[in-house]
Protein backbone atom coordinates (compact mmCIF):
# COMPACT_ATOMS: atom_id res chain seq x y z
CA UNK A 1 -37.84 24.05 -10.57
CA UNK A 2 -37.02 24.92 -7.07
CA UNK A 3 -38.73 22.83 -4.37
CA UNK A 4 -40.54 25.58 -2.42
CA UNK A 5 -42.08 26.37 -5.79
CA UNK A 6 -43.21 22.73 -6.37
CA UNK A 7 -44.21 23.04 -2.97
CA UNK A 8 -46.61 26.11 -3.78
CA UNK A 9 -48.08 24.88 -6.94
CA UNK A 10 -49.29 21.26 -5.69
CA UNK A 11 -51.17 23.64 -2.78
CA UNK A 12 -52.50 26.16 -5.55
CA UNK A 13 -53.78 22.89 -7.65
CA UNK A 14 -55.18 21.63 -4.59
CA UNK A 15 -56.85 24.49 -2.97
CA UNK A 16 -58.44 24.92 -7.06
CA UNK A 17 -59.70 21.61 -7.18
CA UNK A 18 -61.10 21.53 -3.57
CA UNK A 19 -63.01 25.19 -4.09
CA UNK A 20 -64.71 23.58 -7.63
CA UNK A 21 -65.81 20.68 -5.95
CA UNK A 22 -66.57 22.39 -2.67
CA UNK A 23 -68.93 24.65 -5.27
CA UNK A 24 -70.05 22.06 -7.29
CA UNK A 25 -71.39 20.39 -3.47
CA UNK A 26 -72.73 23.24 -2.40
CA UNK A 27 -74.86 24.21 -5.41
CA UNK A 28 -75.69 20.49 -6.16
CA UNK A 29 -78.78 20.66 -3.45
CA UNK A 30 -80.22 24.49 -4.49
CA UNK A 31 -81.41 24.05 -7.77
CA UNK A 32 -83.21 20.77 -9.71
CA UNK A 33 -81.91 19.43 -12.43
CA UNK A 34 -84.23 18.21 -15.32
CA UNK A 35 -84.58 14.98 -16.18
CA UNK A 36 -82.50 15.15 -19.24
CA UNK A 37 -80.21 16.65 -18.00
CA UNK A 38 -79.26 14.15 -15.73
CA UNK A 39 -79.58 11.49 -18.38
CA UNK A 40 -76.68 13.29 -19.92
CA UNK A 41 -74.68 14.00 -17.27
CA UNK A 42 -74.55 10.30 -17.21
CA UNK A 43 -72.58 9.87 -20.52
CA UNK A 44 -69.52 11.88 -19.19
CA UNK A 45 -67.49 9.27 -17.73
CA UNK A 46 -68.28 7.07 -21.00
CA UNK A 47 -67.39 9.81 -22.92
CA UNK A 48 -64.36 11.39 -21.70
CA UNK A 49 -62.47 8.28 -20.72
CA UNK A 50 -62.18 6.66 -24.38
CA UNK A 51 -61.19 10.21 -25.48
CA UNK A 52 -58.31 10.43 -22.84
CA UNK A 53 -57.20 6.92 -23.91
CA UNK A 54 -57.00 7.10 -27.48
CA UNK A 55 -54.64 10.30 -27.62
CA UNK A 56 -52.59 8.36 -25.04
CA UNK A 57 -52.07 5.31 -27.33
CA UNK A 58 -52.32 6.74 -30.46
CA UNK A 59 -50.64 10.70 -29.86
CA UNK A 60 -51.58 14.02 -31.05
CA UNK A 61 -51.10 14.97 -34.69
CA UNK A 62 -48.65 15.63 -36.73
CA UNK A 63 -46.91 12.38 -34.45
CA UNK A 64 -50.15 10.01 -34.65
CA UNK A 65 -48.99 6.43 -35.00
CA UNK A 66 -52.01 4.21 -35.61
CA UNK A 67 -49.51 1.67 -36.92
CA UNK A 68 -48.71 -2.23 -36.00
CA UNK A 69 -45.20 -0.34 -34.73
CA UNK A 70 -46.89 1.57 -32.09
CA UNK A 71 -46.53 -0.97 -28.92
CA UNK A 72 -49.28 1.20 -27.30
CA UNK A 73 -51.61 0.15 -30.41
CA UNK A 74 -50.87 -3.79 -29.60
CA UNK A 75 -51.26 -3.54 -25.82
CA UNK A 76 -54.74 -1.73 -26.43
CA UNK A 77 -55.61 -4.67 -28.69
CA UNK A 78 -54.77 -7.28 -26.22
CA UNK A 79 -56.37 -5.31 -23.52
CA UNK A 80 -59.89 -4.57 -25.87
CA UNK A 81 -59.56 -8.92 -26.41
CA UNK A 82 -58.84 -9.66 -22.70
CA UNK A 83 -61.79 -7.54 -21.77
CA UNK A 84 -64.09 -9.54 -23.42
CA UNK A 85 -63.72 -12.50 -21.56
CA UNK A 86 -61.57 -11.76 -17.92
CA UNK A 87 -62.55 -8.79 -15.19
CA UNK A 88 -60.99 -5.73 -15.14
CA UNK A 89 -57.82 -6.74 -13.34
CA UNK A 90 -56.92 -8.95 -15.95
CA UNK A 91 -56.96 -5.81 -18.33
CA UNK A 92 -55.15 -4.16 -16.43
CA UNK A 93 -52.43 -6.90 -15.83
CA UNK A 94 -52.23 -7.96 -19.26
CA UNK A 95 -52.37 -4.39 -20.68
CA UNK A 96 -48.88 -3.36 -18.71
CA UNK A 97 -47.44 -6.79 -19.35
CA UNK A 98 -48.01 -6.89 -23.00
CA UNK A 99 -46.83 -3.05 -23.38
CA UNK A 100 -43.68 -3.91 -21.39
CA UNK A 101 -43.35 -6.75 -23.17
CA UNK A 102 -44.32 -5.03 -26.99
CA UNK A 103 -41.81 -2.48 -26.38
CA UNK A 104 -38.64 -4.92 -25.20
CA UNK A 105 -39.53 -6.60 -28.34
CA UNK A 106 -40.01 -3.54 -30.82
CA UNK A 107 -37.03 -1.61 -29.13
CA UNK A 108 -39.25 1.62 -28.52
């Protein structure tokens, strides 16, 4: 890939996203949205987030590896037992320590 056409698609994926958010602004204040629909709007994030994870640390079939062998699988289960006591940094930290640290030791 050339640079001039990196160059051209990073504007083209820039000037899309601005335009649907630039829309999404500018139609936000002309119409009302119901009640329930703004209930359910707020279950996106919560939603889409898990989804994005778990084909991250787990992969896309017909490579899925929900196995002990999978370092991603062992740094999500230190991060899912570190967030139940410590703050989100601490998930963080611990979750790129014990991958780096899961996949030194399993040679992935």
């Amino acid at each position: 890939m050339s640079n001039s056409y990196f160059i051209l698609l990073c504007v083209a994926m820039i000037m899309a996203t601005y335009i649907v958010r630039l829309s999404v602004i500018g139609l936000a204040g002309r119409f009302e949205m119901s009640e329930r629909f703004k209930k359910t709007l707020r279950f996106v994030p919560v939603t889409v987030l898990p989804a994005i994870i778990a084909v991250e640390i787990l992969g896309t079939a017909p490579h899925l590896a929900f196995t002990l062998d999978n370092p991603k699988v062992l740094a999500a289960i230190v991060c899912t037992l570190v967030s139940l006591k410590f703050d989100l940094i601490w998930v963080v930290i611990s979750g790129m320590g014990s991958l780096m640290l899961f996949k030194i030791l399993l040679g992935a």
